[in-house]
PDB file of N, CA and C in Angstrom:
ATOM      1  N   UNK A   1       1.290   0.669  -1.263  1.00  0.00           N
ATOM      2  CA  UNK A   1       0.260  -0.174  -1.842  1.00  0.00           C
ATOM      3  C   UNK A   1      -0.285   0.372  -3.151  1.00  0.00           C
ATOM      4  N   UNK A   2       0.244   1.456  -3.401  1.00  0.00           N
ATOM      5  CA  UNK A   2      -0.527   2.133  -4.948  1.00  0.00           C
ATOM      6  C   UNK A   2      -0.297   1.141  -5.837  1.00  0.00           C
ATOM      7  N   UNK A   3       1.283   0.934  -5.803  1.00  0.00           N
ATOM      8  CA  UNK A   3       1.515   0.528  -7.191  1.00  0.00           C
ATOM      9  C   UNK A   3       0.624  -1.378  -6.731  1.00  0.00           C
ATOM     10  N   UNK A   4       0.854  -2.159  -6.023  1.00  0.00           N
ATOM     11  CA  UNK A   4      -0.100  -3.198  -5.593  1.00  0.00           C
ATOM     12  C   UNK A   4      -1.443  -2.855  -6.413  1.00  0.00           C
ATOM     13  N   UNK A   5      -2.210  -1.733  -6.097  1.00  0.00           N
ATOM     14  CA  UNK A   5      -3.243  -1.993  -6.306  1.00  0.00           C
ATOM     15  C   UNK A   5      -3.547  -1.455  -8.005  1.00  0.00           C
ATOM     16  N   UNK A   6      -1.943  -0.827  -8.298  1.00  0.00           N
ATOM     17  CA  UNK A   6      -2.487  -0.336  -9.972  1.00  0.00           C
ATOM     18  C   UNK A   6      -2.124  -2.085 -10.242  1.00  0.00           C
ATOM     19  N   UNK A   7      -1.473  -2.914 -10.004  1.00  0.00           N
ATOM     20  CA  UNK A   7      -1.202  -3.723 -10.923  1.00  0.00           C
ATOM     21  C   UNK A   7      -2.068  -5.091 -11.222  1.00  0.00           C
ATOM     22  N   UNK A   8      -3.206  -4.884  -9.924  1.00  0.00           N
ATOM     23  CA  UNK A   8      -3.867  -5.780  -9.698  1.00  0.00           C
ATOM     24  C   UNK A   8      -4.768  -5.088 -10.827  1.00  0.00           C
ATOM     25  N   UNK A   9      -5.501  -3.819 -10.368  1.00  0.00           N
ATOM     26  CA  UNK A   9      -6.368  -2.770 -11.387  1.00  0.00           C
ATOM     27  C   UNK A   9      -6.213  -3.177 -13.252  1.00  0.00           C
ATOM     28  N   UNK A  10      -4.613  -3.685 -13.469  1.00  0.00           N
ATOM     29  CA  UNK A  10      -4.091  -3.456 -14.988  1.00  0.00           C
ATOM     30  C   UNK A  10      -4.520  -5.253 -15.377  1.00  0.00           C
ATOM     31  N   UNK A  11      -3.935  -6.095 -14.159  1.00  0.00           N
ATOM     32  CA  UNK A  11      -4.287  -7.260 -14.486  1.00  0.00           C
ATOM     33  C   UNK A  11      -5.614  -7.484 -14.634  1.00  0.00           C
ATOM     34  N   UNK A  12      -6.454  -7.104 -13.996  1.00  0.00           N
ATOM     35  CA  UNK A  12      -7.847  -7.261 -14.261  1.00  0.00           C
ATOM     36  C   UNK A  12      -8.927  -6.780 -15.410  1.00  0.00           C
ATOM     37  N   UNK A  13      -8.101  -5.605 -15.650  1.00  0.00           N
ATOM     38  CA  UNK A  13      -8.350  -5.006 -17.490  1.00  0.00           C
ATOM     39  C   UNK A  13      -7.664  -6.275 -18.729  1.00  0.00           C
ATOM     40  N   UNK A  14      -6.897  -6.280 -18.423  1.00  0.00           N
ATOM     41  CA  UNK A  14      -6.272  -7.047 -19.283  1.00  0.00           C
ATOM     42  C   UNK A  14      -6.831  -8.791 -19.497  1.00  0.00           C
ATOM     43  N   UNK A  15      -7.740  -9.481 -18.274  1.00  0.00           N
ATOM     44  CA  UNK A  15      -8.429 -10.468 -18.222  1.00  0.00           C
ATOM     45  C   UNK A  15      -9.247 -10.053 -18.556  1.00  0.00           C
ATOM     46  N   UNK A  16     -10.197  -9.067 -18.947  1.00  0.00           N
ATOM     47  CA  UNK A  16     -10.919  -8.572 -19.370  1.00  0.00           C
ATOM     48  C   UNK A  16     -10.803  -8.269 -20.882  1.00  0.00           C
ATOM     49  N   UNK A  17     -10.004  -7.721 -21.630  1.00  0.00           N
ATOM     50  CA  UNK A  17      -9.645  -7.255 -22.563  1.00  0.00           C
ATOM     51  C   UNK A  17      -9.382  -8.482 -23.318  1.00  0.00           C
ATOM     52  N   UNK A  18      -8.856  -9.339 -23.005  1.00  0.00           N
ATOM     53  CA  UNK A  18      -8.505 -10.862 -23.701  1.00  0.00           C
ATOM     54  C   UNK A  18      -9.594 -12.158 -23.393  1.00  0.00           C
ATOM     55  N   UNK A  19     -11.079 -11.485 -22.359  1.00  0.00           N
ATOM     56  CA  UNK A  19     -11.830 -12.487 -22.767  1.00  0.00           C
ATOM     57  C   UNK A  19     -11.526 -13.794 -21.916  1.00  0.00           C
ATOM     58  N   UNK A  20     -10.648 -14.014 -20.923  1.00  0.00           N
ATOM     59  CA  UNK A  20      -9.871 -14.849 -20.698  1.00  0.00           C
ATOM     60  C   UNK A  20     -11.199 -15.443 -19.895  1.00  0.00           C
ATOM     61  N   UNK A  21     -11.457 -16.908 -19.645  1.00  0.00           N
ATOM     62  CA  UNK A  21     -12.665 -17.658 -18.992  1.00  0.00           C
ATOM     63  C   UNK A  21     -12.239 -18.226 -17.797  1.00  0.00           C
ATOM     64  N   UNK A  22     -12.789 -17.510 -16.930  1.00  0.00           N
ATOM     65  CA  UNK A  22     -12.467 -17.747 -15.644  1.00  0.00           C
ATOM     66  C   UNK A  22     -13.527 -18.529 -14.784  1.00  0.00           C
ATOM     67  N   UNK A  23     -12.677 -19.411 -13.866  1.00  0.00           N
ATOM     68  CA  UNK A  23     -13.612 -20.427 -12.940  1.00  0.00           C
ATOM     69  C   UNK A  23     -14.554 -19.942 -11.862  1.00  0.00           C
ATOM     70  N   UNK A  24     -15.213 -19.097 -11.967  1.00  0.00           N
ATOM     71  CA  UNK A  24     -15.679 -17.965 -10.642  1.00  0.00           C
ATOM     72  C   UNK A  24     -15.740 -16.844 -11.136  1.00  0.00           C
ATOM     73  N   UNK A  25     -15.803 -16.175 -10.323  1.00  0.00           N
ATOM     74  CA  UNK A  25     -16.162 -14.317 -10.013  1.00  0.00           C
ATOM     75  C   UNK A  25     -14.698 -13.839 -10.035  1.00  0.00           C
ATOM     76  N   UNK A  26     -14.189 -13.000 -10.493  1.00  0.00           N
ATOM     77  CA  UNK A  26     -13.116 -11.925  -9.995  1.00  0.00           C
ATOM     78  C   UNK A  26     -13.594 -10.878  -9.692  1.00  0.00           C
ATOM     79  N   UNK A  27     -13.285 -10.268  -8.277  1.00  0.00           N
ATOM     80  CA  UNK A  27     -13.828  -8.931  -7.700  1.00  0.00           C
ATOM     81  C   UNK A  27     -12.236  -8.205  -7.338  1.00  0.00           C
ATOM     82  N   UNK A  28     -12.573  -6.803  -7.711  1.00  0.00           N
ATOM     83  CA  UNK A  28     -11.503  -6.368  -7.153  1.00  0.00           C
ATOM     84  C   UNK A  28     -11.909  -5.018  -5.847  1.00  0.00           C
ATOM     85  N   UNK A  29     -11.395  -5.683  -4.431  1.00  0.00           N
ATOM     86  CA  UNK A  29     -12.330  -4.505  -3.309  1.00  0.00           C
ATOM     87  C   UNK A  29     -10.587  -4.170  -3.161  1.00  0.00           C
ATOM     88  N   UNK A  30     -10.577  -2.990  -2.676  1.00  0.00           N
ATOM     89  CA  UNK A  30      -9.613  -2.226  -1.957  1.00  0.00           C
ATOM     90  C   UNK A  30     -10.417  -1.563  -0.633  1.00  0.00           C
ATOM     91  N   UNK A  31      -9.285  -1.857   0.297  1.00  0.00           N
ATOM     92  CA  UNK A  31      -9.737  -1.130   1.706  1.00  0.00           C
ATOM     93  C   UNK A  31      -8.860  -0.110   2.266  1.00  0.00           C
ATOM     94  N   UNK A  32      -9.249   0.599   3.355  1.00  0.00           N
ATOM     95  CA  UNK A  32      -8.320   1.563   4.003  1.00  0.00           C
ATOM     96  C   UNK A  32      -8.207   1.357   5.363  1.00  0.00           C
ATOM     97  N   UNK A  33      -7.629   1.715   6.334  1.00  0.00           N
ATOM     98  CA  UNK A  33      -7.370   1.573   7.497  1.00  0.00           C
ATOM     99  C   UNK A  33      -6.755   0.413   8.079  1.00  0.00           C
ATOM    100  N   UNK A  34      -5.656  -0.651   6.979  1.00  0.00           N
ATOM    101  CA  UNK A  34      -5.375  -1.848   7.398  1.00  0.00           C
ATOM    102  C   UNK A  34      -4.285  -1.569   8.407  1.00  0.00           C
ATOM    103  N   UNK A  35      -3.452  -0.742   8.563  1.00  0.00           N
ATOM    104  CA  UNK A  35      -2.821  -0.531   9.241  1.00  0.00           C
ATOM    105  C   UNK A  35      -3.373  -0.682  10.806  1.00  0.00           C
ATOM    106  N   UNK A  36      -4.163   0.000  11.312  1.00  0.00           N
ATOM    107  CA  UNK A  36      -5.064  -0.102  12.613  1.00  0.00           C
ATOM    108  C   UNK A  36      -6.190   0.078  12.911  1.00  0.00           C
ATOM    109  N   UNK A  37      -7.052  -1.125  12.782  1.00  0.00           N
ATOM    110  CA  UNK A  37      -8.419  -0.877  13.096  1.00  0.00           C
ATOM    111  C   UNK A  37      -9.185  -1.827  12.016  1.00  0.00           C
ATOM    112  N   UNK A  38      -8.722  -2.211  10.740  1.00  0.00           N
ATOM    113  CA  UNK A  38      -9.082  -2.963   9.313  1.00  0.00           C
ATOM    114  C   UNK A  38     -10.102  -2.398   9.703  1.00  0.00           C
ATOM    115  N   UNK A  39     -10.786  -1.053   9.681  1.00  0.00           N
ATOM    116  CA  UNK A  39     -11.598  -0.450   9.396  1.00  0.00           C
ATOM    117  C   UNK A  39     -12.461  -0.571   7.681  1.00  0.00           C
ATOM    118  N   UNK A  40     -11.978  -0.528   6.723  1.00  0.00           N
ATOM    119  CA  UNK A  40     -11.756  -0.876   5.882  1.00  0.00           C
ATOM    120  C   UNK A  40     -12.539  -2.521   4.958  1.00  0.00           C
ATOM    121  N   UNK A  41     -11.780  -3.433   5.762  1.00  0.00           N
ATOM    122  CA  UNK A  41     -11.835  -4.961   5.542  1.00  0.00           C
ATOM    123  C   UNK A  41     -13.261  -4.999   6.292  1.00  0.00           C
ATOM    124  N   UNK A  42     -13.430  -4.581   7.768  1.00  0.00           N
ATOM    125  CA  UNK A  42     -14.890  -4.813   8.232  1.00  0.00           C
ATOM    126  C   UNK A  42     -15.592  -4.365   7.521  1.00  0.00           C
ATOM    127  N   UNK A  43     -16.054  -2.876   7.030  1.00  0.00           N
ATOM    128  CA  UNK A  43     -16.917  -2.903   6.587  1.00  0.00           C
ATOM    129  C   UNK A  43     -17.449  -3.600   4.869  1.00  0.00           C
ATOM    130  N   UNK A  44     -16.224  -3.745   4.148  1.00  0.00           N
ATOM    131  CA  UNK A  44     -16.680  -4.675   2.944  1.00  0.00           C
ATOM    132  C   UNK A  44     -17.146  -5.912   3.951  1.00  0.00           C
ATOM    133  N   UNK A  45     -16.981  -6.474   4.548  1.00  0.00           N
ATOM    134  CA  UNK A  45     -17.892  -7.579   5.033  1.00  0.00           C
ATOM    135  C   UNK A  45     -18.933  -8.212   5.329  1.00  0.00           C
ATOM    136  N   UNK A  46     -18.945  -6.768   6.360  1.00  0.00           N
ATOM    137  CA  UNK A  46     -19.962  -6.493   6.995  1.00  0.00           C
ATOM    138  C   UNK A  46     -21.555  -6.167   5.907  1.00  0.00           C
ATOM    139  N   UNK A  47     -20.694  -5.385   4.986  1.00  0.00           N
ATOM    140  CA  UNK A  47     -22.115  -5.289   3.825  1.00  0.00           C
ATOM    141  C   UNK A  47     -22.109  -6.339   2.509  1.00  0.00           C
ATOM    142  N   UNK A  48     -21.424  -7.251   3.165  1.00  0.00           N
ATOM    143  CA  UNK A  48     -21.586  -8.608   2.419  1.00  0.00           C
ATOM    144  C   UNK A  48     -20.594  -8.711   0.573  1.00  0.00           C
ATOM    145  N   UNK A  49     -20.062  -7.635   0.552  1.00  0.00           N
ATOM    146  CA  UNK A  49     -19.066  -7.558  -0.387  1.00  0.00           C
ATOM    147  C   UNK A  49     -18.206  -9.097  -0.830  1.00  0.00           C
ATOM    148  N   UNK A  50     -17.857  -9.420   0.624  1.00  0.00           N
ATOM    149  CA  UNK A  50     -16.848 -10.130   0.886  1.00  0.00           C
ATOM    150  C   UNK A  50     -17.250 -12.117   1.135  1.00  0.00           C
ATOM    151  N   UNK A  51     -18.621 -12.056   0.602  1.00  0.00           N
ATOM    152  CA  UNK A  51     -19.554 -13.137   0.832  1.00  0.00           C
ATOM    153  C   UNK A  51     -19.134 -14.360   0.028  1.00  0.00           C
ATOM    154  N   UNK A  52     -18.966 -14.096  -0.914  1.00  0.00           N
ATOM    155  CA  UNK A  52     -18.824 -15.360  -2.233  1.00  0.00           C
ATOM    156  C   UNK A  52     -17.698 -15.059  -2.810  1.00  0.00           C
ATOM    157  N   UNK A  53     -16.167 -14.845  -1.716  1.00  0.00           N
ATOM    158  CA  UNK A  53     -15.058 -15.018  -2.126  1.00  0.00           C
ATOM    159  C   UNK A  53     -14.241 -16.432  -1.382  1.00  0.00           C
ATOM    160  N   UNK A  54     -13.908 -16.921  -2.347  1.00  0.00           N
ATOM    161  CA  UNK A  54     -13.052 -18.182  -2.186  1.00  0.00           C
ATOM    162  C   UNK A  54     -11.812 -17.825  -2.194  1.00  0.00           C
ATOM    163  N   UNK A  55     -10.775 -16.819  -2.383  1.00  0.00           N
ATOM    164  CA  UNK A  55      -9.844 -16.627  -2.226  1.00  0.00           C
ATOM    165  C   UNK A  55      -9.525 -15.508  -2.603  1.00  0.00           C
ATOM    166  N   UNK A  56      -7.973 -14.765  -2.392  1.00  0.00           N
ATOM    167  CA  UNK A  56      -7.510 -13.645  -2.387  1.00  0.00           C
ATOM    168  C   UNK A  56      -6.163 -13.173  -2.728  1.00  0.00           C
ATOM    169  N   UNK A  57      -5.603 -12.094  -3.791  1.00  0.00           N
ATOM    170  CA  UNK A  57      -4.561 -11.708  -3.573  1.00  0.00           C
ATOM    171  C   UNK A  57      -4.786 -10.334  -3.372  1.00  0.00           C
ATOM    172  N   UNK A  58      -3.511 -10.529  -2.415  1.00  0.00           N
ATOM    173  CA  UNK A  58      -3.740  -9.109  -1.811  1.00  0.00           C
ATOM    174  C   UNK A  58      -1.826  -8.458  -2.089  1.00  0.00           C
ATOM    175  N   UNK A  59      -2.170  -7.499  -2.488  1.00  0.00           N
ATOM    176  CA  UNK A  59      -0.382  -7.022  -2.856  1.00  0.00           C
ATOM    177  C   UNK A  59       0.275  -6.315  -2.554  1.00  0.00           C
ATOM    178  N   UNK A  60       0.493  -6.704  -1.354  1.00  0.00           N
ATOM    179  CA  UNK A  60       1.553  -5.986  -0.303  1.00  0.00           C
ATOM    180  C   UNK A  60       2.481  -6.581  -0.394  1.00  0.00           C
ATOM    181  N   UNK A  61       3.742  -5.819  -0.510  1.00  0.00           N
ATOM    182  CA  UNK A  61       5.274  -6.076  -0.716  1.00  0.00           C
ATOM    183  C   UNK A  61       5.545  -7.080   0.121  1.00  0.00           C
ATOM    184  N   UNK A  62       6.098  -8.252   0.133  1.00  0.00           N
ATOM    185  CA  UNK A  62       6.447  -8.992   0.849  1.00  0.00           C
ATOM    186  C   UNK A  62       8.405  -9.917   0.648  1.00  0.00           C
ATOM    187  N   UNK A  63       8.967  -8.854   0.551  1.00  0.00           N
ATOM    188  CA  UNK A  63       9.627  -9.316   0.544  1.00  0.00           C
ATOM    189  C   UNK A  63      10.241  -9.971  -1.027  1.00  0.00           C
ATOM    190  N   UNK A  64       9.512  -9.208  -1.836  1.00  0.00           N
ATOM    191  CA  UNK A  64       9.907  -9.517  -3.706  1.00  0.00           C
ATOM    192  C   UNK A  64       9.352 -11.000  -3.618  1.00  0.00           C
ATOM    193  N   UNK A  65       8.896 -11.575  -2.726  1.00  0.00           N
ATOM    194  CA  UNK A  65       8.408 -13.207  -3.188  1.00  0.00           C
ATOM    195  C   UNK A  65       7.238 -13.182  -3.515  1.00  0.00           C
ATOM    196  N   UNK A  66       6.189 -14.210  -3.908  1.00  0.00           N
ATOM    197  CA  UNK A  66       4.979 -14.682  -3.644  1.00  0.00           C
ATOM    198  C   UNK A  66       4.765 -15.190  -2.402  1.00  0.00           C
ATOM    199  N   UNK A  67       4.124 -15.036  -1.647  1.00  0.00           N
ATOM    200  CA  UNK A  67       3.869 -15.679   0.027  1.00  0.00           C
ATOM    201  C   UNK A  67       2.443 -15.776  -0.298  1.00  0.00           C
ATOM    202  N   UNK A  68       2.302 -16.885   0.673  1.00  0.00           N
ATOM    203  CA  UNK A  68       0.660 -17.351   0.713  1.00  0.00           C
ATOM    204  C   UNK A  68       0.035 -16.675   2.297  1.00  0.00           C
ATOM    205  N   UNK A  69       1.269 -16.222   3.239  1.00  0.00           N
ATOM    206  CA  UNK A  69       0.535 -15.400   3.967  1.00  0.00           C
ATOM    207  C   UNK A  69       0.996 -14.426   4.105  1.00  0.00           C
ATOM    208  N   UNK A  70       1.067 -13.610   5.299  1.00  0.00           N
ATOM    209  CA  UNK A  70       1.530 -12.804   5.863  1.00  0.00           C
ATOM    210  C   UNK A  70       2.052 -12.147   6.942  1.00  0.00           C
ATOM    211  N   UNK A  71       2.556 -12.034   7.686  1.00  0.00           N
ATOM    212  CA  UNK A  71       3.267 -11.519   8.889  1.00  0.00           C
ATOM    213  C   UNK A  71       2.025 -10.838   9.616  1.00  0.00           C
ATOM    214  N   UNK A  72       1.856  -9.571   9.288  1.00  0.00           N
ATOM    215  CA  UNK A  72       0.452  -8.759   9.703  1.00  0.00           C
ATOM    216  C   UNK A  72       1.117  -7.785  10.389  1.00  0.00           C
ATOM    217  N   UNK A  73       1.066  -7.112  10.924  1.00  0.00           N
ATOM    218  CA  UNK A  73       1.591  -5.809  11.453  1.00  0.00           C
ATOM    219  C   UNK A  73       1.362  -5.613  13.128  1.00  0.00           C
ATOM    220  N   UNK A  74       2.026  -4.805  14.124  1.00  0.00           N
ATOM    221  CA  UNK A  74       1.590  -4.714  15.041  1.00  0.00           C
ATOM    222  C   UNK A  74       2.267  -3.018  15.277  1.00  0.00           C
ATOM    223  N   UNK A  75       0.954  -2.559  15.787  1.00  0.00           N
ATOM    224  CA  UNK A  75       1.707  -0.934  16.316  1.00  0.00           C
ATOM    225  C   UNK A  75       1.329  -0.919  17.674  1.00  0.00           C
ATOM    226  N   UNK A  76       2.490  -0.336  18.504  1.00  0.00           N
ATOM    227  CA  UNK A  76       2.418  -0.241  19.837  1.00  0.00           C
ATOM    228  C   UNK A  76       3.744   1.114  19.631  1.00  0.00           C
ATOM    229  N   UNK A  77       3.365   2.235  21.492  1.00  0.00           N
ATOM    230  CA  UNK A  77       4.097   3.442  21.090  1.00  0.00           C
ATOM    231  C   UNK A  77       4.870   2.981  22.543  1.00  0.00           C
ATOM    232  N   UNK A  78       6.114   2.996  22.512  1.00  0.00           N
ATOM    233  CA  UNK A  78       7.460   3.434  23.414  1.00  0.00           C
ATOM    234  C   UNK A  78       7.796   4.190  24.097  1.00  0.00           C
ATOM    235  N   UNK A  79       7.661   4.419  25.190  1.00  0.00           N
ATOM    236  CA  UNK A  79       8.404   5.739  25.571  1.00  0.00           C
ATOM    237  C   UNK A  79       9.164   5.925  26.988  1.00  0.00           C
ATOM    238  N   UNK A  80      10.790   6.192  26.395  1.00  0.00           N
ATOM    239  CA  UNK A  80      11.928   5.940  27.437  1.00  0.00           C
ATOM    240  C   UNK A  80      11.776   7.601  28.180  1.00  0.00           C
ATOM    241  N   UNK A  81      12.092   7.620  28.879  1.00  0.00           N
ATOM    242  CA  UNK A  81      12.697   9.286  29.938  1.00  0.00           C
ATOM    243  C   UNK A  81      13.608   8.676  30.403  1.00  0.00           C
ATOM    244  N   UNK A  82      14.494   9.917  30.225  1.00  0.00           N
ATOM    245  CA  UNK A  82      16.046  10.294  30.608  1.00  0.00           C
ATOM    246  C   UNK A  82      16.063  11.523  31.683  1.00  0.00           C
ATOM    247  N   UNK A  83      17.316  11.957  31.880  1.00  0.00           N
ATOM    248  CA  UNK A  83      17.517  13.282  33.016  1.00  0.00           C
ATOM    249  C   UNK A  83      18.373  13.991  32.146  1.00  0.00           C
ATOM    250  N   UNK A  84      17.885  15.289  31.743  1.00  0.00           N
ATOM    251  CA  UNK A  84      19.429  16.037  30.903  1.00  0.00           C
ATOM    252  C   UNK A  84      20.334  16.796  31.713  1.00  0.00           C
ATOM    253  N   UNK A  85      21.673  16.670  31.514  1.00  0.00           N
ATOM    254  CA  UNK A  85      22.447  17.045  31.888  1.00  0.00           C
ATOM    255  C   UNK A  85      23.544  17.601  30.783  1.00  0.00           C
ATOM    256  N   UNK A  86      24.390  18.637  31.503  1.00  0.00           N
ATOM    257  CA  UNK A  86      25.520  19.769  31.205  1.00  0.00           C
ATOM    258  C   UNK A  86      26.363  18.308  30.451  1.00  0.00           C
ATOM    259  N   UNK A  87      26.624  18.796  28.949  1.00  0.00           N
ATOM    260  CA  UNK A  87      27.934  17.998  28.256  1.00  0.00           C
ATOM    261  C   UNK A  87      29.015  17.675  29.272  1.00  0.00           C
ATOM    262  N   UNK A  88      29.425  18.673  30.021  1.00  0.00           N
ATOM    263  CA  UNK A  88      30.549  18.803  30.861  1.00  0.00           C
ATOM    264  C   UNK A  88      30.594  17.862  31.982  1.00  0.00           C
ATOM    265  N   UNK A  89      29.500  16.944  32.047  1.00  0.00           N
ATOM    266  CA  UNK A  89      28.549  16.286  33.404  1.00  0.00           C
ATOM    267  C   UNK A  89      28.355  15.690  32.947  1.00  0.00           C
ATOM    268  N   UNK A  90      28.314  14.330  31.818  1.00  0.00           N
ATOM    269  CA  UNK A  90      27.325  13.401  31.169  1.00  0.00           C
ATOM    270  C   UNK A  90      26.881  11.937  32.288  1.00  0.00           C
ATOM    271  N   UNK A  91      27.469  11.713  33.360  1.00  0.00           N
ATOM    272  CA  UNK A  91      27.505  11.043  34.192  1.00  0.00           C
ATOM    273  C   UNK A  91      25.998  11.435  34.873  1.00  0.00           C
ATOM    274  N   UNK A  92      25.623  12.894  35.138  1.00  0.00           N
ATOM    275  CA  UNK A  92      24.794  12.743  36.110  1.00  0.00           C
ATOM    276  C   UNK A  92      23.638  12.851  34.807  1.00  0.00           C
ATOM    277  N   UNK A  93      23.426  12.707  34.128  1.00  0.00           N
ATOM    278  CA  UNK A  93      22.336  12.630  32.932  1.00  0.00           C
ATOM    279  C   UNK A  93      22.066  11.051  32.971  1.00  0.00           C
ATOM    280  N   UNK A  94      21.087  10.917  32.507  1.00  0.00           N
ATOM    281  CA  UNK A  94      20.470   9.254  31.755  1.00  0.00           C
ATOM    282  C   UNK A  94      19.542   9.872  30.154  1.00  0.00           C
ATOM    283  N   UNK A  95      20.887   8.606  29.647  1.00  0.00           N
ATOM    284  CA  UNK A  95      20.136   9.120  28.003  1.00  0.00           C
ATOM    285  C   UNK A  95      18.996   8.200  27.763  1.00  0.00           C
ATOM    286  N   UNK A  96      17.988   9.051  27.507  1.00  0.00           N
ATOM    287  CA  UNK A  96      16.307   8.069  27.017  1.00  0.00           C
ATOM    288  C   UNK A  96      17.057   7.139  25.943  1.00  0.00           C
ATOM    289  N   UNK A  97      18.091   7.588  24.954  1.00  0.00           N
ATOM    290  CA  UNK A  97      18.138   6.883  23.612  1.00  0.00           C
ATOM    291  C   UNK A  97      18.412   5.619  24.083  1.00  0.00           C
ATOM    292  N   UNK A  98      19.485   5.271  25.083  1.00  0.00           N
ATOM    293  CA  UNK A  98      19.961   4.246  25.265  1.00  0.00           C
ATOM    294  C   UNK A  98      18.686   3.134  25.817  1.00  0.00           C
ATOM    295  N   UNK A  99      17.478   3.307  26.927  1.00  0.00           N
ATOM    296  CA  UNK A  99      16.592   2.957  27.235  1.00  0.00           C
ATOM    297  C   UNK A  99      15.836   2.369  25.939  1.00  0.00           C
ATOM    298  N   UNK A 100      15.971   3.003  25.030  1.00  0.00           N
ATOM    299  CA  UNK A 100      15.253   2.890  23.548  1.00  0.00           C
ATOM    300  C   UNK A 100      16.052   1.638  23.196  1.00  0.00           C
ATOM    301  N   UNK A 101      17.149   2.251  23.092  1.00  0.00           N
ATOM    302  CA  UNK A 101      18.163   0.944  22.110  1.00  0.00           C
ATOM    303  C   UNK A 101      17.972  -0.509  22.846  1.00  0.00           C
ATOM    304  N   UNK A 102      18.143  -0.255  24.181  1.00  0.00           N
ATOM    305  CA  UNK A 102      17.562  -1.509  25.291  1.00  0.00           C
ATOM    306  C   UNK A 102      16.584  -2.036  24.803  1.00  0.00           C
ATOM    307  N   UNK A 103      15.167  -1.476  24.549  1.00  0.00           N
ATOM    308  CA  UNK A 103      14.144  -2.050  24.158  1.00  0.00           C
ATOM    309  C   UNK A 103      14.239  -2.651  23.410  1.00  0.00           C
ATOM    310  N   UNK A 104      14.658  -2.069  22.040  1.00  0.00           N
ATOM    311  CA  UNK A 104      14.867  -2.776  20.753  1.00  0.00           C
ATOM    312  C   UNK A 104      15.612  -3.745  20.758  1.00  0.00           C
ATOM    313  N   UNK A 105      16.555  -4.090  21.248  1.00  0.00           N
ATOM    314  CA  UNK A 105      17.507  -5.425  21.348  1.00  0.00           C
ATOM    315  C   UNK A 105      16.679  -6.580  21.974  1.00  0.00           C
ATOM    316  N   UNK A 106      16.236  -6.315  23.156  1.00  0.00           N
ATOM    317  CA  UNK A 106      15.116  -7.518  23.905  1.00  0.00           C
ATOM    318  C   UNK A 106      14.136  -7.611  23.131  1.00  0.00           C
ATOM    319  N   UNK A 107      12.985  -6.404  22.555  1.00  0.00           N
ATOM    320  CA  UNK A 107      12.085  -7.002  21.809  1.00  0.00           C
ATOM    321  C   UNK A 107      12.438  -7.845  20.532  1.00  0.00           C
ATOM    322  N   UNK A 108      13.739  -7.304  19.730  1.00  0.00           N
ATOM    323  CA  UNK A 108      13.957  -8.247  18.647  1.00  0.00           C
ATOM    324  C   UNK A 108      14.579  -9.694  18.846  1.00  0.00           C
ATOM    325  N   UNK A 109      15.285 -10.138  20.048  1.00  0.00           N
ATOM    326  CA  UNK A 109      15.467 -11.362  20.604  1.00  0.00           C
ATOM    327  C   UNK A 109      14.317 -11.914  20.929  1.00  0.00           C
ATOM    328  N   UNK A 110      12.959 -11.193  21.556  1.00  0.00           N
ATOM    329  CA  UNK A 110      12.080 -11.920  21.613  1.00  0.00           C
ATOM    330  C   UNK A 110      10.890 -12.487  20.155  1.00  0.00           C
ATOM    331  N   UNK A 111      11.512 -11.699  19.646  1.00  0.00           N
ATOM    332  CA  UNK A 111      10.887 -12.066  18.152  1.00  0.00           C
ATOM    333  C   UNK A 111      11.400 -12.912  17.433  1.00  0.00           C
ATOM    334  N   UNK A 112      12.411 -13.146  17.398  1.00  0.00           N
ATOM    335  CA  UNK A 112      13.030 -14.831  16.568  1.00  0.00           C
ATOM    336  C   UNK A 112      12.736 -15.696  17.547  1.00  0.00           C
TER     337      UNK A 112
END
């Protein structure tokens, strides 16, 4: 998001610098914690930052397009157990990886 937020930072000098007459307010807030918790997004809100905005770009990579929304993120943690066993023995072992790879195939079928 650096470079997102230098370019928003450069565009907004530059509407500035040229005087340009705009229909409204331009604010530029940056937050932290969007990843988990929009720790971040609440509190500009919450202290009313976020009051007399009619709209938003926000510049997170999306895919090299313009999108009007966004996907949004979800974190959740995994965790397969296996039994290790002697190379010489791979039969009486269970590999966690494969449990893993399992997951990932069903969760991404359940996602399209």
């Amino acid at each position: 998001m650096k470079s997102g937020l230098a370019a928003l930072a450069i565009a907004m000098c530059e509407l500035k610098e040229e005087g340009t007459d705009l229909n409204g307010r331009i604010r530029f807030l940056a937050t932290v914690g969007e990843e988990i918790g929009r720790i971040g997004s609440k509190q500009l809100v919450k202290e009313g930052y976020a009051d007399d905005i009619d709209g938003l770009i926000i510049a997170e990579p999306s895919s090299s397009i313009i999108a009007y929304t966004h996907k949004g993120s979800m974190n959740f943690t995994v965790t397969a157990k296996g039994k290790s066993a002697h190379s010489s023995m791979p039969a009486e072992g269970i590999n966690a990886i494969n449990h893993i790879a399992d997951f990932v195939l069903h969760f991404n079928e359940a996602m399209d």
